[in-house]
Protein backbone atom coordinates (compact mmCIF):
# COMPACT_ATOMS: atom_id res chain seq x y z
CA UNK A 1 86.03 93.00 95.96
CA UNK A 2 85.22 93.27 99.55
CA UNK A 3 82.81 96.43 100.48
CA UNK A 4 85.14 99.55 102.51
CA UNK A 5 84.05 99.76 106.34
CA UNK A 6 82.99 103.11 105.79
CA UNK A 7 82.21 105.00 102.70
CA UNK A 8 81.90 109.18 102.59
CA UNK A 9 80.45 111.14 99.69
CA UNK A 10 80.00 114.81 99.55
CA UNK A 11 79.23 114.91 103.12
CA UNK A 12 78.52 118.91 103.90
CA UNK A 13 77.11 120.43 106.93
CA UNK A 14 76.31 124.17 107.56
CA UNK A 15 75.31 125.36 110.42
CA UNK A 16 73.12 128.71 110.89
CA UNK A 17 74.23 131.65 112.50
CA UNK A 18 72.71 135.11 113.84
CA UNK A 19 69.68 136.02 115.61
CA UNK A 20 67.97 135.57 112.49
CA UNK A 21 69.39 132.82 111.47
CA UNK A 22 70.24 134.09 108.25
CA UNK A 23 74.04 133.98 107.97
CA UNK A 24 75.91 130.18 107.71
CA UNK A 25 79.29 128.49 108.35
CA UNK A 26 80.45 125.61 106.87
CA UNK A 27 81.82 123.34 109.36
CA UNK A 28 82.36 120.32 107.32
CA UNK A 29 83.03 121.05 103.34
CA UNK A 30 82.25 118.49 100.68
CA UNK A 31 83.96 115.37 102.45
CA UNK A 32 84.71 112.26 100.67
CA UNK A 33 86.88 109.53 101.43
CA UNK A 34 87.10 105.58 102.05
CA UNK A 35 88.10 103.58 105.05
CA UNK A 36 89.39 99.74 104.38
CA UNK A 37 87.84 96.94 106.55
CA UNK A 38 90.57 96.50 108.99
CA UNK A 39 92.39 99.89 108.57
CA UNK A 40 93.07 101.63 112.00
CA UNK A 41 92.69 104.99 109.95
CA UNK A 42 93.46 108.35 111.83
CA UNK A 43 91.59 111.60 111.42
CA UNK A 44 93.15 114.85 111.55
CA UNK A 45 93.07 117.94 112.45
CA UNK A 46 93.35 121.39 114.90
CA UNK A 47 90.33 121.88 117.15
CA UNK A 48 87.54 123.42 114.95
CA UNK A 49 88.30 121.50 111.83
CA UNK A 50 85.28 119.81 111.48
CA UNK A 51 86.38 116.05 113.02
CA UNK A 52 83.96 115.89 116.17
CA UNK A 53 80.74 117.19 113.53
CA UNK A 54 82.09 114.41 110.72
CA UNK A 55 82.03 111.66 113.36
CA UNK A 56 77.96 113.27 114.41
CA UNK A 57 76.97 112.80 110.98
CA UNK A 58 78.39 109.51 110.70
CA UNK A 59 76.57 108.47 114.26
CA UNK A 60 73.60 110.12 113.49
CA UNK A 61 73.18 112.26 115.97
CA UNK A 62 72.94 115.30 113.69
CA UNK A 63 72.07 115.62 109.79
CA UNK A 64 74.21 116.72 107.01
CA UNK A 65 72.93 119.71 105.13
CA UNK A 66 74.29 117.11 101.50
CA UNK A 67 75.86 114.52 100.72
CA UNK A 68 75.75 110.98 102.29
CA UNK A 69 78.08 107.83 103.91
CA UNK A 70 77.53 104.00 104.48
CA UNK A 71 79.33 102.10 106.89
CA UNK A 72 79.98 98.24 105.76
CA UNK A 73 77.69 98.84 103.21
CA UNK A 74 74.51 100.52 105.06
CA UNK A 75 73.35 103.95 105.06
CA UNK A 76 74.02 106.31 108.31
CA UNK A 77 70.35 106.85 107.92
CA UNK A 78 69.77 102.77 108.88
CA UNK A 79 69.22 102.54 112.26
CA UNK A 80 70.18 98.84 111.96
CA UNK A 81 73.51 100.06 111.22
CA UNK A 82 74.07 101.30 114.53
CA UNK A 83 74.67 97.21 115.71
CA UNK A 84 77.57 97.07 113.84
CA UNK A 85 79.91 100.11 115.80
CA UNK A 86 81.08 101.57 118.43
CA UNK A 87 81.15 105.04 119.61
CA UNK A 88 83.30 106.97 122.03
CA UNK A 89 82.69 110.26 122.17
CA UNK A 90 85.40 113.06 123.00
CA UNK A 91 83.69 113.95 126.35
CA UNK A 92 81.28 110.82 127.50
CA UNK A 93 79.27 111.54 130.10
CA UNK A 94 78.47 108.26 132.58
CA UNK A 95 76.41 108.78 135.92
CA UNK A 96 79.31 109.20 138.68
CA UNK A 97 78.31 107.52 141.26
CA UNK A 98 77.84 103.61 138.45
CA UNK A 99 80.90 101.44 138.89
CA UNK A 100 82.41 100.55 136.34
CA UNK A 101 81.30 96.99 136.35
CA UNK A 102 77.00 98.85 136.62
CA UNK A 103 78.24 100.91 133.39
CA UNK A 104 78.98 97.96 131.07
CA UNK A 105 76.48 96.00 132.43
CA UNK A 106 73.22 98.98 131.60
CA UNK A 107 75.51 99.06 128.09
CA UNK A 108 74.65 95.31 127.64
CA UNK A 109 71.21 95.76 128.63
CA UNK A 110 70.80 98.05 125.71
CA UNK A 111 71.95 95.65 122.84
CA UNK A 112 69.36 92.73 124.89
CA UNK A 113 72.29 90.42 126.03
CA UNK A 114 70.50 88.22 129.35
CA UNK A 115 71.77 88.03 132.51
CA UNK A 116 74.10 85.02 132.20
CA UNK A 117 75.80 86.49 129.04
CA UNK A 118 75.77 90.04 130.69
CA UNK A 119 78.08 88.47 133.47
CA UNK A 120 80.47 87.06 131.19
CA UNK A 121 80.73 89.96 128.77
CA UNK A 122 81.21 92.68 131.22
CA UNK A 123 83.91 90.67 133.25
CA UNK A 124 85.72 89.94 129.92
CA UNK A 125 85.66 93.10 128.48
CA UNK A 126 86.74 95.01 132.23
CA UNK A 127 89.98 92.71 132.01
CA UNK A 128 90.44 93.79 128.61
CA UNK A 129 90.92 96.97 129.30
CA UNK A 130 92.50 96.51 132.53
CA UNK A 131 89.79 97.55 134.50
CA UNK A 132 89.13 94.39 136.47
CA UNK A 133 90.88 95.19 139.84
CA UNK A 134 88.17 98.52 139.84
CA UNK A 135 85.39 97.31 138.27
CA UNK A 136 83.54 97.78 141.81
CA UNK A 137 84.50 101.49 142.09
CA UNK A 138 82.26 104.22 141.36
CA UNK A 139 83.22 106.51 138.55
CA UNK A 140 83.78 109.47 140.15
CA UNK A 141 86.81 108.09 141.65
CA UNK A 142 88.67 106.85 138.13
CA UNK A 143 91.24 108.87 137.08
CA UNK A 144 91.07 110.27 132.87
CA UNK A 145 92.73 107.32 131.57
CA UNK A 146 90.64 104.87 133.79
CA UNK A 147 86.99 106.90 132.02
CA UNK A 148 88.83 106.33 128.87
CA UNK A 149 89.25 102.91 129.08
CA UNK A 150 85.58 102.31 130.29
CA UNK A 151 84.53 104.33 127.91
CA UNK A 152 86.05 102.08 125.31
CA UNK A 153 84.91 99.23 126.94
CA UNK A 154 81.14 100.45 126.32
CA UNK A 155 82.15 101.68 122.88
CA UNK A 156 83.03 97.61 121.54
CA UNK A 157 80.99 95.46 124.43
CA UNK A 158 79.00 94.11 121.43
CA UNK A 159 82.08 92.99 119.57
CA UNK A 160 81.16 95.54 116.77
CA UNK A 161 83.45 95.48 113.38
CA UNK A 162 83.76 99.65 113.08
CA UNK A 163 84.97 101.37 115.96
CA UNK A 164 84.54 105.17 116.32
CA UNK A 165 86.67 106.82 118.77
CA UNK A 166 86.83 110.58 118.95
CA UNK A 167 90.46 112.40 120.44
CA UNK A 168 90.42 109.13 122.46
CA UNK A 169 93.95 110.14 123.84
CA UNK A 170 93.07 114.02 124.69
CA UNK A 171 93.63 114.74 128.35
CA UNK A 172 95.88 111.92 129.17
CA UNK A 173 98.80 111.34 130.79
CA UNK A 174 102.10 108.88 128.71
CA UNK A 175 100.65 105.90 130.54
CA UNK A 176 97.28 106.70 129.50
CA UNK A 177 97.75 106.91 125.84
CA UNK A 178 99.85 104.03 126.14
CA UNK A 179 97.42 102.18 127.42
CA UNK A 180 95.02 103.22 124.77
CA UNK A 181 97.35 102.75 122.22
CA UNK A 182 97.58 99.07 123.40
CA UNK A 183 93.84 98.37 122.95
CA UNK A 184 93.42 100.09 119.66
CA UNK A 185 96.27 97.45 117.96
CA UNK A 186 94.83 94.79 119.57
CA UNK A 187 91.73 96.01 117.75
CA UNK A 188 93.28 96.16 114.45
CA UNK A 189 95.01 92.67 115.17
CA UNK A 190 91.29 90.91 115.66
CA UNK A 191 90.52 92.20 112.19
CA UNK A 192 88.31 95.17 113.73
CA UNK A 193 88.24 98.83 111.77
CA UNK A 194 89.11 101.70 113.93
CA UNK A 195 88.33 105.41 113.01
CA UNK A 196 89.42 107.99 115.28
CA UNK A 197 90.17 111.78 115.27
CA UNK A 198 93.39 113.09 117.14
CA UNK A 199 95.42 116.30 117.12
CA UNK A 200 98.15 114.53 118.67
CA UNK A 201 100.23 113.58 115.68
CA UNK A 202 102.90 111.10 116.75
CA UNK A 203 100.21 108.88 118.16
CA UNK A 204 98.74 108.90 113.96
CA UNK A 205 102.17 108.11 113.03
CA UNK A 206 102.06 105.48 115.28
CA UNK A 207 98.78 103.66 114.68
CA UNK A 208 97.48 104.25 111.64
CA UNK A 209 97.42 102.51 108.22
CA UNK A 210 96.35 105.38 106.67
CA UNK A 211 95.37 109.02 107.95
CA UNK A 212 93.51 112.19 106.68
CA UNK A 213 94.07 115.79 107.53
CA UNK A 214 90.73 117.96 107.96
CA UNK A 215 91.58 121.90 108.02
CA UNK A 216 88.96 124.27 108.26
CA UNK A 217 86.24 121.69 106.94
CA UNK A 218 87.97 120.73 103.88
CA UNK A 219 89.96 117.91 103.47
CA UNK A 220 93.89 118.32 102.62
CA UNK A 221 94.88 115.06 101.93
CA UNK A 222 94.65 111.14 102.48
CA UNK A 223 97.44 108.36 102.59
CA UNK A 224 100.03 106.62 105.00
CA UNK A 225 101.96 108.76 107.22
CA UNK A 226 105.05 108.56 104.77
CA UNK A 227 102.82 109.70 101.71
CA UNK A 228 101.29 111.72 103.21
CA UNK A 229 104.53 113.89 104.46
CA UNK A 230 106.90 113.03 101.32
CA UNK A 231 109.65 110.66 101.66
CA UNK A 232 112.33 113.29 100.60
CA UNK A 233 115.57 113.09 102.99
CA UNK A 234 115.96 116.80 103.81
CA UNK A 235 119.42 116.22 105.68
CA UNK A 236 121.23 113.92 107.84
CA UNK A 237 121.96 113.66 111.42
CA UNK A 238 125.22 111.87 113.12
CA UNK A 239 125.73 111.31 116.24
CA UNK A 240 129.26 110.41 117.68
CA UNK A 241 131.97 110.75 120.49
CA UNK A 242 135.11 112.41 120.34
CA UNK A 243 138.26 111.12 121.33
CA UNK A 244 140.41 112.72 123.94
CA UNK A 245 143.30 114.53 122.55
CA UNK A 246 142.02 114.81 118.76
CA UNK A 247 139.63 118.33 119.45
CA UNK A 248 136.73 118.94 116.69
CA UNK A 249 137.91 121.51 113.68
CA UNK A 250 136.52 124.57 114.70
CA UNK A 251 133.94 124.76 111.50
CA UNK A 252 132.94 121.75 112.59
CA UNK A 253 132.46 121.85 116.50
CA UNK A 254 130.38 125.54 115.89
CA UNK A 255 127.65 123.52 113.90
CA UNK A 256 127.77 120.50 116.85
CA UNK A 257 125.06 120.07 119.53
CA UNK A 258 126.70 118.80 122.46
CA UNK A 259 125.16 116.51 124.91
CA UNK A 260 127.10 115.08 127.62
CA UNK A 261 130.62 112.90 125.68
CA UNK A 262 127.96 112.69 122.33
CA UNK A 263 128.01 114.94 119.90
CA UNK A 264 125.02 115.61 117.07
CA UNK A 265 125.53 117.48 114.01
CA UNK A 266 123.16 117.68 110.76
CA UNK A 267 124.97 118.25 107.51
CA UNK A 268 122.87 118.07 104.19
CA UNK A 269 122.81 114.82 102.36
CA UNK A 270 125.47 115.68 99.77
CA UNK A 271 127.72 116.84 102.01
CA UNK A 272 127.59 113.23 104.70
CA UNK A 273 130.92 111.52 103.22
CA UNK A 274 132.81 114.51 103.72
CA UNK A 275 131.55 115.43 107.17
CA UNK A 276 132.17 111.16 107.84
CA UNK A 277 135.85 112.07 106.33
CA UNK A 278 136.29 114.65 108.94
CA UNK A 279 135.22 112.60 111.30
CA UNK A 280 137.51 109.64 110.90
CA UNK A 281 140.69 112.01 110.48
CA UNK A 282 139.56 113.02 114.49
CA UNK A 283 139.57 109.14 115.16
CA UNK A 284 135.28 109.84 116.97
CA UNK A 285 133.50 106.88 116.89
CA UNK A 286 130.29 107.58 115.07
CA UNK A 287 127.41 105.95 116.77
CA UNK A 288 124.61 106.69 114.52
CA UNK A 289 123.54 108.19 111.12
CA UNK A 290 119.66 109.12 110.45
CA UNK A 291 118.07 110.30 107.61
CA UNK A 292 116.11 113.77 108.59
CA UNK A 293 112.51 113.41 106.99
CA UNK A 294 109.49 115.75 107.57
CA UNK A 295 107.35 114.54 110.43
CA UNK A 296 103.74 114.32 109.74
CA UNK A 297 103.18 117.36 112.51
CA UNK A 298 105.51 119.54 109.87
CA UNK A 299 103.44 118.89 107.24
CA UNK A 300 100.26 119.13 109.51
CA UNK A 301 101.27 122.68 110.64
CA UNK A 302 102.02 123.29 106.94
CA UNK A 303 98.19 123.11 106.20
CA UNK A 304 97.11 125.16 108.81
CA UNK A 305 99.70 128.15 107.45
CA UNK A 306 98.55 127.68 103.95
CA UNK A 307 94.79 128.00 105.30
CA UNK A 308 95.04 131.13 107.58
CA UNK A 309 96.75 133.11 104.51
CA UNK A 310 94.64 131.64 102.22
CA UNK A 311 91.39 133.02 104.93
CA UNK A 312 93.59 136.63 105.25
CA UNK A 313 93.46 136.84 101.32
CA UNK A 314 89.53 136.25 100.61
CA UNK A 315 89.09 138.64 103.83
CA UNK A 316 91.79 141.57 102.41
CA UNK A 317 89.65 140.94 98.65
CA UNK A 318 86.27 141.68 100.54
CA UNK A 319 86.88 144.70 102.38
């Protein structure tokens, strides 16, 4: 059995509070959970629900107060282990006035790659992520998808196997999380692990093999985007045309969104032969019939709900 990419047990982290220091919140609540070498595995959650401090511990740029984690089988508290990822943090900081092509090359510098092999690597990994045309332009001049995109070239210029990218699509425009979008399944398709944190939920659905929701430090739940939201149908949706001359029944035309000639209409699942009955005796053409599932942002939202009256209750008990 091979060893998980990266391994979480307990993982806790408090953080103290006051002038005296005497008071504590938990940011990060007992974690543990298991990410599959080659999983592009999404982590989620609102602002303040512990992801950025998770992916800290894990980098080891701040301690957990218990509780541990390995990463292909070596502890966070290896520095060795550090060879093996990648990092992007949520808001990377690179000297302005570096080009691009003077950012990945100080990178390779860092992991001891010689001049020859610095050449090659930095010109590879610029075209890789489409940078090549500006690798000569200073930073201050890229736009927030162009920082992005260096900043995940930095983040795997050592070909590492785990790749750690926090809210790597915050702040961007379509194209720009496209284009990240783009470089994180070509990770996954050269066998690479990928770990990052998002609040934006249709990109999870997207990418990942399997995601987990963080709310309020504690963590709600792990699996694909279909377990995790249920697979129950909770209606269905029909879009069609109308003929000329045969009008809608009335009952039927009130409960009809109308967009230009199309029509859409959601009827519960019981009741989609009849409303396809109807539909035939009016001679429309039906054009399409969905199943209506919950979206993983429904079920997201959900969480949150269940957490703020869940916090209202303990505070209501201890006034």
């Amino acid at each position: 059995m091979s060893t998980p990419a990266i391994e979480i047990s307990g993982l806790t982290k408090d953080y103290s509070l006051g002038f005296w220091r005497k008071r504590t919140r938990r940011s990060l609540d007992n974690l543990s959970l298991q990410v599959e070498d080659g999983e592009v595995f999404g982590f989620l959650g609102p602002n303040g629900a512990g992801k950025t401090t998770t992916l800290k511990l894990l980098m080891g740029l701040i301690f957990p107060t218990a509780g541990t984690a390995r990463i292909r089988g070596r502890s966070i508290d290896d520095v060795g282990m550090h060879r093996d990822i990648g990092y992007l943090p949520e808001q990377p900081y690179f000297y302005d006035y570096l080009t691009a092509r003077e950012l990945l090359d100080y990178y390779a510098r860092l992991f001891g790659y010689g001049a020859a092999d610095r050449r090659e690597r930095v010109a590879r990994f610029l075209e890789r992520v489409g940078l090549s045309s500006a690798a000569n332009v200073q930073l201050r001049k890229f736009s927030k998808g162009m920082l992005q995109r260096a900043g995940i070239a930095q983040a795997i210029l050592h070909d590492p196997q785990v790749v750690f990218l926090d809210e790597p699509m915050s702040g961007l425009d379509p194209v720009g999380r496209r284009e990240v979008r783009d470089i994180i399944l070509e990770l996954k398709q050269q066998g690479r692990t990928v770990f990052f944190s998002t609040h934006i939920l249709s990109d999870a659905e997207m990418l990942c093999d399997r995601v987990a929701v963080l709310v309020g430090g504690k963590l709600q739940g792990v699996g694909s985007p279909g377990e995790i939201v249920s697979i129950e149908v909770s209606g269905m949706e029909i879009l069609f045309e109308a003929r000329e001359g045969h009008p809608l029944p009335q009952k039927l035309a009130q409960r009809a969104a109308k967009t230009g000639a199309r029509y859409r209409i959601e009827v519960p699942e019981a009741e989609l032969y009849t409303a396809l009955d109807v539909l035939r005796d009016c001679e429309a053409r039906i054009l399409s019939i969905q199943p209506l599932r919950p979206t993983l942002e429904d079920y997201f939202f959900r969480l949150v709900d269940r957490q703020k009256a869940a916090a209202h209750a303990v505070e209501v008990e201890t006034r």
